[in-house]
C-alpha atoms as a PDB file:
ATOM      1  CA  UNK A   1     -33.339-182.193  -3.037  1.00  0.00           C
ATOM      2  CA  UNK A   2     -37.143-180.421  -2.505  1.00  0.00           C
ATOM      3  CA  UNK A   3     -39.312-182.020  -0.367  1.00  0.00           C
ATOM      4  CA  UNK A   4     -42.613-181.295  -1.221  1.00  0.00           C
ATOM      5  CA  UNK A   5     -45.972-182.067   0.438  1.00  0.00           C
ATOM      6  CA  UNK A   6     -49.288-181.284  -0.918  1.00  0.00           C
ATOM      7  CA  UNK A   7     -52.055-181.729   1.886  1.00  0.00           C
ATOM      8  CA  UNK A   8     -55.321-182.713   0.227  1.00  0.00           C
ATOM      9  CA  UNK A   9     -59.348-182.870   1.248  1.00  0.00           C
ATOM     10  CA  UNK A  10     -62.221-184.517  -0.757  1.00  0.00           C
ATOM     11  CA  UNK A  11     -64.602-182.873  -2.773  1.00  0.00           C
ATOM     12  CA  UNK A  12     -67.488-182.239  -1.600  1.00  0.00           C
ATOM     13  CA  UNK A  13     -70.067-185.392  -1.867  1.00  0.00           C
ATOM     14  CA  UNK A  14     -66.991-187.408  -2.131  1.00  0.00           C
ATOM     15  CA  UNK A  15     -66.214-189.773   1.446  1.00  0.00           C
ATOM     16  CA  UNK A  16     -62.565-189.915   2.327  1.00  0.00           C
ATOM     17  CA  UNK A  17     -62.216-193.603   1.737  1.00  0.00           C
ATOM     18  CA  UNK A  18     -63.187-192.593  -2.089  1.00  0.00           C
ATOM     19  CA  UNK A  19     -60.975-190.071  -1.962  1.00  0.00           C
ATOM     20  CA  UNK A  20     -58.125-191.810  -1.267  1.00  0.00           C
ATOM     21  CA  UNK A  21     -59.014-194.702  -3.492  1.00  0.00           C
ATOM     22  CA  UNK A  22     -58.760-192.486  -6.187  1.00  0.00           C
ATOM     23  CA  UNK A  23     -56.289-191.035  -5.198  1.00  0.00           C
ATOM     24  CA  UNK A  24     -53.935-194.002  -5.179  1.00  0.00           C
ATOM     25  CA  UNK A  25     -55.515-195.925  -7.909  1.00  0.00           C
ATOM     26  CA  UNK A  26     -56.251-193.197 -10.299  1.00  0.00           C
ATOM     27  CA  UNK A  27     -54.687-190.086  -9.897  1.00  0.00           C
ATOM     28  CA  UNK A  28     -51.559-191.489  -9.175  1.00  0.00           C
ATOM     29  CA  UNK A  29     -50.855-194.117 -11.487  1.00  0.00           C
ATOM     30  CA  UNK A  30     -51.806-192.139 -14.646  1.00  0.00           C
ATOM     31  CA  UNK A  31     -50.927-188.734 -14.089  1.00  0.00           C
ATOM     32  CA  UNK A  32     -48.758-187.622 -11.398  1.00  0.00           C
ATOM     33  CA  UNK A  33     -46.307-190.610 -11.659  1.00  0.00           C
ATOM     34  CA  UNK A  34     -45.937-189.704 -15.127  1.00  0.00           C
ATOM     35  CA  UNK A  35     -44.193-186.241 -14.649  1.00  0.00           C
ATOM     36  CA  UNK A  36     -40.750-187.342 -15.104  1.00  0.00           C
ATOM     37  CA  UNK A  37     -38.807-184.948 -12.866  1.00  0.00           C
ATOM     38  CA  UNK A  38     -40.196-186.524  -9.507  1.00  0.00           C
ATOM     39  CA  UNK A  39     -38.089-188.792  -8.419  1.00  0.00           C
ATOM     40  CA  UNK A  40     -39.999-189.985  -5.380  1.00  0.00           C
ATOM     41  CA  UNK A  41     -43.442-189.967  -5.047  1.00  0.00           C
ATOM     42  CA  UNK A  42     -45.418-190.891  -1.363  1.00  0.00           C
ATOM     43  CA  UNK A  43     -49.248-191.087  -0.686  1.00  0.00           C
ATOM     44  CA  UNK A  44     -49.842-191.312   3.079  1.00  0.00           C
ATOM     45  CA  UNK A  45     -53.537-191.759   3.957  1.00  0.00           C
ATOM     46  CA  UNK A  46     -55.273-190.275   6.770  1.00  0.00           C
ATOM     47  CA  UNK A  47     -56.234-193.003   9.740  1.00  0.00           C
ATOM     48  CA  UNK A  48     -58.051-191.666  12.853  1.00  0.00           C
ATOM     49  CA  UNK A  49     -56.363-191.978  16.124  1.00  0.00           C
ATOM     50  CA  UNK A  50     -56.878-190.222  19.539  1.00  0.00           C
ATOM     51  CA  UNK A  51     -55.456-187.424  18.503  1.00  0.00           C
ATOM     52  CA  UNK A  52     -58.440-186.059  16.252  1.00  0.00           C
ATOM     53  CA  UNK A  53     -61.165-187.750  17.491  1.00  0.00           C
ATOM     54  CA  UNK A  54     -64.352-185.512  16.947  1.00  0.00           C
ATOM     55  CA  UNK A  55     -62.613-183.218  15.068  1.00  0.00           C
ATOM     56  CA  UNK A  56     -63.318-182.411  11.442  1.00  0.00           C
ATOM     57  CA  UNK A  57     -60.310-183.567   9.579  1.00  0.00           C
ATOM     58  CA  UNK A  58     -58.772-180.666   7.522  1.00  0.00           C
ATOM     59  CA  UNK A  59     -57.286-182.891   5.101  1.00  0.00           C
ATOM     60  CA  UNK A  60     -58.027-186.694   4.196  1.00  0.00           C
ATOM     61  CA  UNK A  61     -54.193-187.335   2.912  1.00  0.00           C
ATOM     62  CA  UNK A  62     -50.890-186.108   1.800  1.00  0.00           C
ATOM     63  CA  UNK A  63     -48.587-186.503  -1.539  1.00  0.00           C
ATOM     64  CA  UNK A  64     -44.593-186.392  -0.599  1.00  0.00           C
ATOM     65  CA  UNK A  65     -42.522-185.322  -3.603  1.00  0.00           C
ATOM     66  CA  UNK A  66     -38.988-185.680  -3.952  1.00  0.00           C
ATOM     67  CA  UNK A  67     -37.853-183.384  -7.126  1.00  0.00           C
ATOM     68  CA  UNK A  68     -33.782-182.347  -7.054  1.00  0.00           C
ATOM     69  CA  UNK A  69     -33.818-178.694  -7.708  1.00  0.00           C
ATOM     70  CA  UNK A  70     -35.558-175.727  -8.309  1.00  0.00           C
ATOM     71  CA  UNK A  71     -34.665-175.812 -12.531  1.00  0.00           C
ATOM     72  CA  UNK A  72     -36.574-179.641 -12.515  1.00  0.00           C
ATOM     73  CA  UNK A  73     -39.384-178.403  -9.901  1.00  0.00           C
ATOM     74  CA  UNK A  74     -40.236-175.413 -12.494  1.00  0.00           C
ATOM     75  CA  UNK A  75     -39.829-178.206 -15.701  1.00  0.00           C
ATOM     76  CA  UNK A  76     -42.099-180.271 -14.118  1.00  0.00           C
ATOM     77  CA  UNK A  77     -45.189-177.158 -13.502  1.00  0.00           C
ATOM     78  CA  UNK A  78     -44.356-176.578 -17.340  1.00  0.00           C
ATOM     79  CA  UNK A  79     -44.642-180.083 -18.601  1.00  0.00           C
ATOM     80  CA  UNK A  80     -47.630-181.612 -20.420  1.00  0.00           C
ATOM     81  CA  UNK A  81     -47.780-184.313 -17.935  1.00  0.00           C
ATOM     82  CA  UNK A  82     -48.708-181.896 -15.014  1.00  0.00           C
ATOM     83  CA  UNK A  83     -50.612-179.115 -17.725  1.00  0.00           C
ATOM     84  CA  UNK A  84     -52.688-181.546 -19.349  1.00  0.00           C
ATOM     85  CA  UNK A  85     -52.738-185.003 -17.046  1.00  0.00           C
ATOM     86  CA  UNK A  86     -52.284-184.668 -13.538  1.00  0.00           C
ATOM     87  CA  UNK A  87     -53.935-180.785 -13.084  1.00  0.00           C
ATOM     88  CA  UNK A  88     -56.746-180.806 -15.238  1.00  0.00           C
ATOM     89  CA  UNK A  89     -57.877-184.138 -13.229  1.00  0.00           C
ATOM     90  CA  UNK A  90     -57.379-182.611  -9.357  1.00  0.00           C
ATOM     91  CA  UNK A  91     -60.992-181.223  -9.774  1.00  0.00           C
ATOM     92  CA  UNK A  92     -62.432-184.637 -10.134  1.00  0.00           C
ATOM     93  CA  UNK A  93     -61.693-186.193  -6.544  1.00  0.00           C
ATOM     94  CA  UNK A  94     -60.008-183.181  -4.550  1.00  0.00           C
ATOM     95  CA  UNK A  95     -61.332-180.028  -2.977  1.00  0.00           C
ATOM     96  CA  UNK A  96     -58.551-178.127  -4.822  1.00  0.00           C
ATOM     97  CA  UNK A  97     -59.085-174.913  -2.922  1.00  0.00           C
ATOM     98  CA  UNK A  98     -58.453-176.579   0.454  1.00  0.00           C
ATOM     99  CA  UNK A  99     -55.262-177.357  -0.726  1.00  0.00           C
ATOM    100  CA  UNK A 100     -51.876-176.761   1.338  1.00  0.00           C
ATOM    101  CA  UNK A 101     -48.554-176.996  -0.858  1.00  0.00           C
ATOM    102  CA  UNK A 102     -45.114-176.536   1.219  1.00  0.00           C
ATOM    103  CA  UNK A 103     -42.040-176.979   0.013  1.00  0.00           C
ATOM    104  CA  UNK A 104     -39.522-177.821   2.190  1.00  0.00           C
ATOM    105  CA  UNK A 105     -35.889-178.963   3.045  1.00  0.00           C
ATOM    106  CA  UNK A 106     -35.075-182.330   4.947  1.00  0.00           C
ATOM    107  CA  UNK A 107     -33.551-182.994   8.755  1.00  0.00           C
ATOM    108  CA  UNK A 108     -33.323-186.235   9.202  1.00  0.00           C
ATOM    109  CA  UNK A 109     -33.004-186.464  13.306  1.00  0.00           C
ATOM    110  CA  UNK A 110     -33.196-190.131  13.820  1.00  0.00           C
ATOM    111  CA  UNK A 111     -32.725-191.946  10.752  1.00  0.00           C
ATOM    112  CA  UNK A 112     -34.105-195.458  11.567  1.00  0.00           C
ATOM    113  CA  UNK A 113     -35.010-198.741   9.565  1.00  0.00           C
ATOM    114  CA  UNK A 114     -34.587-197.980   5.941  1.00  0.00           C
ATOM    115  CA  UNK A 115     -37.552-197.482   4.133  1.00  0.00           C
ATOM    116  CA  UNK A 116     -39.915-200.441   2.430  1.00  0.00           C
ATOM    117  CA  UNK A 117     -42.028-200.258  -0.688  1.00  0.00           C
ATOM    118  CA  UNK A 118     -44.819-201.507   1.656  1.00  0.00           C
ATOM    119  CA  UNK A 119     -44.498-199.570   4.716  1.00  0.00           C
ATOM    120  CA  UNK A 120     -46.817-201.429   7.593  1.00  0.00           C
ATOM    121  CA  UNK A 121     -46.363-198.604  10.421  1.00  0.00           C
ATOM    122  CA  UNK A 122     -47.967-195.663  11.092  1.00  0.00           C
ATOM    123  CA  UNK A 123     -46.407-192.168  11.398  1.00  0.00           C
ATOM    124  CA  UNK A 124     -48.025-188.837  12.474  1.00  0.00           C
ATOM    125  CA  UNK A 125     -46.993-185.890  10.047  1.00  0.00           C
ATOM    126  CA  UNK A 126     -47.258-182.137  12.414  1.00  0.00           C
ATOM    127  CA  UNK A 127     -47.937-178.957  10.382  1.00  0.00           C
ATOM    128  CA  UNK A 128     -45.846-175.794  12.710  1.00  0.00           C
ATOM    129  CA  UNK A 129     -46.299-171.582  12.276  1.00  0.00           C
ATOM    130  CA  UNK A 130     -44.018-170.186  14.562  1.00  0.00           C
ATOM    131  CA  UNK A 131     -44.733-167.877  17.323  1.00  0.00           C
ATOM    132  CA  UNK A 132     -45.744-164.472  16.595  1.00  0.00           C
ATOM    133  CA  UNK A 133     -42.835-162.151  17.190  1.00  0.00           C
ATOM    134  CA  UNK A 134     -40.189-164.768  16.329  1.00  0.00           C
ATOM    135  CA  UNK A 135     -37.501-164.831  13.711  1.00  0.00           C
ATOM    136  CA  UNK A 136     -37.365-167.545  11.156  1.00  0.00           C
ATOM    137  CA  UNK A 137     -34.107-168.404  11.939  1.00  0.00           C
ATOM    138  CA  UNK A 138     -34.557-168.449  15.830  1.00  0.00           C
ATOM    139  CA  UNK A 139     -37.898-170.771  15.015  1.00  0.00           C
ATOM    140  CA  UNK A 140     -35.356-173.122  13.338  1.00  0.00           C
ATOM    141  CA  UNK A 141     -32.663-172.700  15.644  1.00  0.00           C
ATOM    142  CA  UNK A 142     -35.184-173.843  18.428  1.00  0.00           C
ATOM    143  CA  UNK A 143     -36.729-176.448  16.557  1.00  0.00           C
ATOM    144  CA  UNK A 144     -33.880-178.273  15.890  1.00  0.00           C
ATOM    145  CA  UNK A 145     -31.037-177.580  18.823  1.00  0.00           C
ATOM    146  CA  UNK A 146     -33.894-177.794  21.940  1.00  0.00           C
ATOM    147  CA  UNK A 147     -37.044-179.083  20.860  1.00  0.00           C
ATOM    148  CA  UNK A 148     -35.856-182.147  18.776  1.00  0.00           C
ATOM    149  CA  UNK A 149     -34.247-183.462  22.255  1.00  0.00           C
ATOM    150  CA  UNK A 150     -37.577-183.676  23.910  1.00  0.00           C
ATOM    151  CA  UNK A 151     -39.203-185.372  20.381  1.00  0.00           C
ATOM    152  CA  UNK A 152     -36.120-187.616  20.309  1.00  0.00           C
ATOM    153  CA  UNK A 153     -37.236-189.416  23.937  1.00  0.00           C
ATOM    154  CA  UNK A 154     -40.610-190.057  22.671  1.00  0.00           C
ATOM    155  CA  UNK A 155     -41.310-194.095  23.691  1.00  0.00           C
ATOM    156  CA  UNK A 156     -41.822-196.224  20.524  1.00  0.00           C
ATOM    157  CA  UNK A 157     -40.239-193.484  18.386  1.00  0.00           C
ATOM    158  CA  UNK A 158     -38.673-195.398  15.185  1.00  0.00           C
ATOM    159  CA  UNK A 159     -37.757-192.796  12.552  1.00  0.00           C
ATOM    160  CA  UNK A 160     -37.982-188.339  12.766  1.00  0.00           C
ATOM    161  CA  UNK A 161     -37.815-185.696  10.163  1.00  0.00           C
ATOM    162  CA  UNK A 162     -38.288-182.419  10.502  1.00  0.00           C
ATOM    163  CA  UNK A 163     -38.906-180.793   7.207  1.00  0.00           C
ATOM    164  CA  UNK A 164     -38.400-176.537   7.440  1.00  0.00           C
ATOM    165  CA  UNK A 165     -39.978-174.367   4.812  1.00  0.00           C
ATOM    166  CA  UNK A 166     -37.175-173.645   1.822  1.00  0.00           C
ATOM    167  CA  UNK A 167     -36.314-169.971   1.816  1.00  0.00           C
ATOM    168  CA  UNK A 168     -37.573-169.009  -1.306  1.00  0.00           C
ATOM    169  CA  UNK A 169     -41.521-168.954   0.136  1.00  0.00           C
ATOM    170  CA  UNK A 170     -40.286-165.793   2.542  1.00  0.00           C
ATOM    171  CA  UNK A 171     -39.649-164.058  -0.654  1.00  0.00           C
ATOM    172  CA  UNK A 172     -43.015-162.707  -1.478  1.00  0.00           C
ATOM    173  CA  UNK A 173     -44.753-162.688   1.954  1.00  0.00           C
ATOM    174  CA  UNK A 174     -45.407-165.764   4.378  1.00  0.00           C
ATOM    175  CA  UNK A 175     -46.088-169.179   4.173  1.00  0.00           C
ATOM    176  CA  UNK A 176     -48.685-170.952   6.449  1.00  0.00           C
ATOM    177  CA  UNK A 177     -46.379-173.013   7.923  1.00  0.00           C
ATOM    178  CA  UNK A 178     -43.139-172.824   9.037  1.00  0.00           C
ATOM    179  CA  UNK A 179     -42.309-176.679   9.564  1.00  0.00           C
ATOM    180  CA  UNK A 180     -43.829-180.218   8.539  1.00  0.00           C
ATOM    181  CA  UNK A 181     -42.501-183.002  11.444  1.00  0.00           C
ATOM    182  CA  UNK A 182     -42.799-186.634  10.995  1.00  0.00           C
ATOM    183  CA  UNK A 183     -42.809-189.131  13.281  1.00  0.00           C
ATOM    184  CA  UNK A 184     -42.629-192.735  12.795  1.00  0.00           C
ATOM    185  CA  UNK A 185     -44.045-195.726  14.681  1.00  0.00           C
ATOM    186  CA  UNK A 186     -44.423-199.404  14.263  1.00  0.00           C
ATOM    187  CA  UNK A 187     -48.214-199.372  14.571  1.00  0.00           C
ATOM    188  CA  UNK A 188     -51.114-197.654  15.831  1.00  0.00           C
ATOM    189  CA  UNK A 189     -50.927-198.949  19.554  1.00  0.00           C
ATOM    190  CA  UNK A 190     -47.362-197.702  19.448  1.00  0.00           C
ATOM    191  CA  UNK A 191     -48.362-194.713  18.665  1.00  0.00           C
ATOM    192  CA  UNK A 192     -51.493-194.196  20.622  1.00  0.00           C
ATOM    193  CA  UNK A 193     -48.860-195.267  23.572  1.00  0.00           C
ATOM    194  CA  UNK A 194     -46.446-192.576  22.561  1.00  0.00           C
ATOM    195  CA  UNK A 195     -49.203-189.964  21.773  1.00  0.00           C
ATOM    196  CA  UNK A 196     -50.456-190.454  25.807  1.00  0.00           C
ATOM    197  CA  UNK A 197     -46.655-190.464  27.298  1.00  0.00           C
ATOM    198  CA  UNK A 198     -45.059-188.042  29.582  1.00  0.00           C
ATOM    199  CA  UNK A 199     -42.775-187.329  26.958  1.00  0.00           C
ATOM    200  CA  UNK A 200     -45.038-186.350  24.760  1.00  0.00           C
ATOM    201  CA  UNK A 201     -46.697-183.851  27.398  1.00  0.00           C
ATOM    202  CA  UNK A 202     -43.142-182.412  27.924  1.00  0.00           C
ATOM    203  CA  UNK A 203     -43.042-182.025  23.589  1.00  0.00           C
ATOM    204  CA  UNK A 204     -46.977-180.652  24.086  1.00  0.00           C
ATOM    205  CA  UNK A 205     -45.353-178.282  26.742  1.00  0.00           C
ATOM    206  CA  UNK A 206     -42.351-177.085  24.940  1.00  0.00           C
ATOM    207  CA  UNK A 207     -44.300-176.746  22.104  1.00  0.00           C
ATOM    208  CA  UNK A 208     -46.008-173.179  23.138  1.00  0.00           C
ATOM    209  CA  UNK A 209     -41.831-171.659  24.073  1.00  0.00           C
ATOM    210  CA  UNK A 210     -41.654-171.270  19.755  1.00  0.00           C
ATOM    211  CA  UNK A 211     -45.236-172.867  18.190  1.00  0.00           C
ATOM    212  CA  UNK A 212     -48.448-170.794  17.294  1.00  0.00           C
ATOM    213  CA  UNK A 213     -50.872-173.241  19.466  1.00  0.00           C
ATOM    214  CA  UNK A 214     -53.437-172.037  17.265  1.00  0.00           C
ATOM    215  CA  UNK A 215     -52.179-173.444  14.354  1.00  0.00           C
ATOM    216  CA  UNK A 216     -50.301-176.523  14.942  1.00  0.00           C
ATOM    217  CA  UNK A 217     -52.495-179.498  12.799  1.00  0.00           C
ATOM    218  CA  UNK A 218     -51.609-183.154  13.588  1.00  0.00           C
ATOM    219  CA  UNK A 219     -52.577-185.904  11.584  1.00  0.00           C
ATOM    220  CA  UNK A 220     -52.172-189.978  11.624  1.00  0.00           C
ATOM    221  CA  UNK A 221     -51.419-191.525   7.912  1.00  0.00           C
ATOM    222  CA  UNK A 222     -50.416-194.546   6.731  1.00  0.00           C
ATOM    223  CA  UNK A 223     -47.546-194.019   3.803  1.00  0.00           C
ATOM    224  CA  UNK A 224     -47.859-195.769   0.033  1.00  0.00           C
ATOM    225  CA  UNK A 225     -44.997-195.369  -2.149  1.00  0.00           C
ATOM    226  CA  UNK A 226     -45.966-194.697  -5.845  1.00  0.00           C
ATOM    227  CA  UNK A 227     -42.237-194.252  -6.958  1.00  0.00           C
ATOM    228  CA  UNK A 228     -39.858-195.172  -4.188  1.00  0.00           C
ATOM    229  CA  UNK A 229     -38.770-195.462  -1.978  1.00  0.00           C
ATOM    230  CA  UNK A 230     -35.298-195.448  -3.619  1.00  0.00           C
ATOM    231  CA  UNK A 231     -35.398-192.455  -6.777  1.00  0.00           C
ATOM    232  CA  UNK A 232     -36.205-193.132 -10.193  1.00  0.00           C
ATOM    233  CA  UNK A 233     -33.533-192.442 -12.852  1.00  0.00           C
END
C-alpha cells in the first residue's frame, strides 16, 4: 500500500489556526474524502514544541494517504473528485507552491497501541535527505539496521515508522527527501521529555553518520483521522 504525505502551509493572509480549520472542516469533508480510491485519510496539525521555537514553521500540517497501488493512485489524479473538487479548491486555504508531496513505503519499527479514531497523543513526523555522496540503498540500509536502534531507546517512545521514498521518484531525478519518520508519544510533556533525553542526543549524534543536517525538518502534530483509521471498502 502507498503511503502518501502531502506537507502543507497557509496562504498568505491566512493564520495557521484558519488554515487548519479549513482544512479539517472544509477541505476534507467535501472534497478529498470523496476520492474513492483512498482508503485512509490522516490530518495531523502542527503544535509548537521546543523543538521549533522561533523558527518560522515551513509547513502548518500534513495529509497521510493510504491508496493500495500505483493503478488506484493514478485513478484517483484522473477522477472528477480530485479534477474538479478537491484541486480546484487547494488555492483557497493553502500556499500550493510550498507544497511537499512524498510518496512513500511503510516500516513499522515498533508497532504499539492500535490506532483510535480520536488520537489524544502527540507524535513528531522528521523529513530526511541523505548525505551527499551516499547510495540510496546504503541510506536505507543505515536507517533501518543502525539508526532505528538508537530511535528505538528513546524514553516515552509509544509507536515508530519510518516511511522511505518508493522507488519510482529516483526515476526522473531526485526527490527532496529521502525518508519521513514518525514518532509517537502520549502527550506533549512526554515528548518534550524525550525530545531533551540523552537518547535523543545520541539519535541527534548519529544523525550526521547518513543525514544532510541541512535539511532534516522536524515538526510536532497532533493526528485527525478523516477516513480511518481502519480502510474504507
Amino acid at each position: 500500500m502507498i503511503h502518501q504525505f502531502i506537507f502543507a502551509a497557509p496562504k498568505p493572509g491566512m493564520t495557521e489556526a484558519e488554515f487548519q480549520k479549513y482544512w479539517l472542516e472544509v477541505h476534507a469533508v467535501r472534497y478529498a474524502s470523496k476520492i474513492r480510491q483512498i482508503k485512509k485519510y490522516l490530518i495531523d496539525t502542527r503544535i509548537d514544541f521546543s523543538g521549533d521555537r522561533g523558527a518560522d514553521p515551513m509547513f502548518g500540517g500534513i495529509a497521510e494517504i493510504w491508496i493500495n497501488n500505483d493503478k488506484e493512485q493514478l485513478e484517483s489524479l484522473q477522477s472528477p473528485e480530485f479534477l474538479e473538487g478537491a484541486r480546484l479548491d487547494e488555492p483557497k486555504w493553502a500556499a500550493f507552491w510550498k507544497t511537499l508531496v512524498l510518496d512513500t513505503d511503510a516500516h513499522v519499527l515498533l508497532e504499539g497501541p492500535p490506532p483510535v479514531k480520536e488520537p489524544t497523543g502527540v507524535k513528531t513526523v522528521v523529513l530526511l535527505r541523505r548525505k551527499e555522496g551516499l547510495t540510496v540503498e546504503a541510506f536505507r540500509k543505515y536507517a533501518l539496521e543502525k539508526h532505528a536502534k538508537l530511535n528505538l531507546a528513546v524514553p516515552g517512545l509509544r509507536r515508530l515508522v519510518y516511511g522511505t521514498t518508493r522507488d519510482g521518484w529516483y526515476g526522473f531525478g531526485e526527490p527532496r527527501f529521502d525518508m519521513v519518520s514518525q514518532f509517537w508519544f502520549d502527550d506533549l510533556p512526554s515528548l518534550e521529555k524525550a525530545m531533551a533525553s540523552p537518547e535523543m542526543a545520541a539519535c541527534r549524534e548519529d544523525d550526521k553518520n547518513f543525514v544532510e543536517m541541512r535539511y532534516l525538518f522536524v515538526m510536532a502534530v497532533k493526528e485527525h483521522w478523516v477516513i480511518g483509521p481502519q480502510p474504507r471498502d
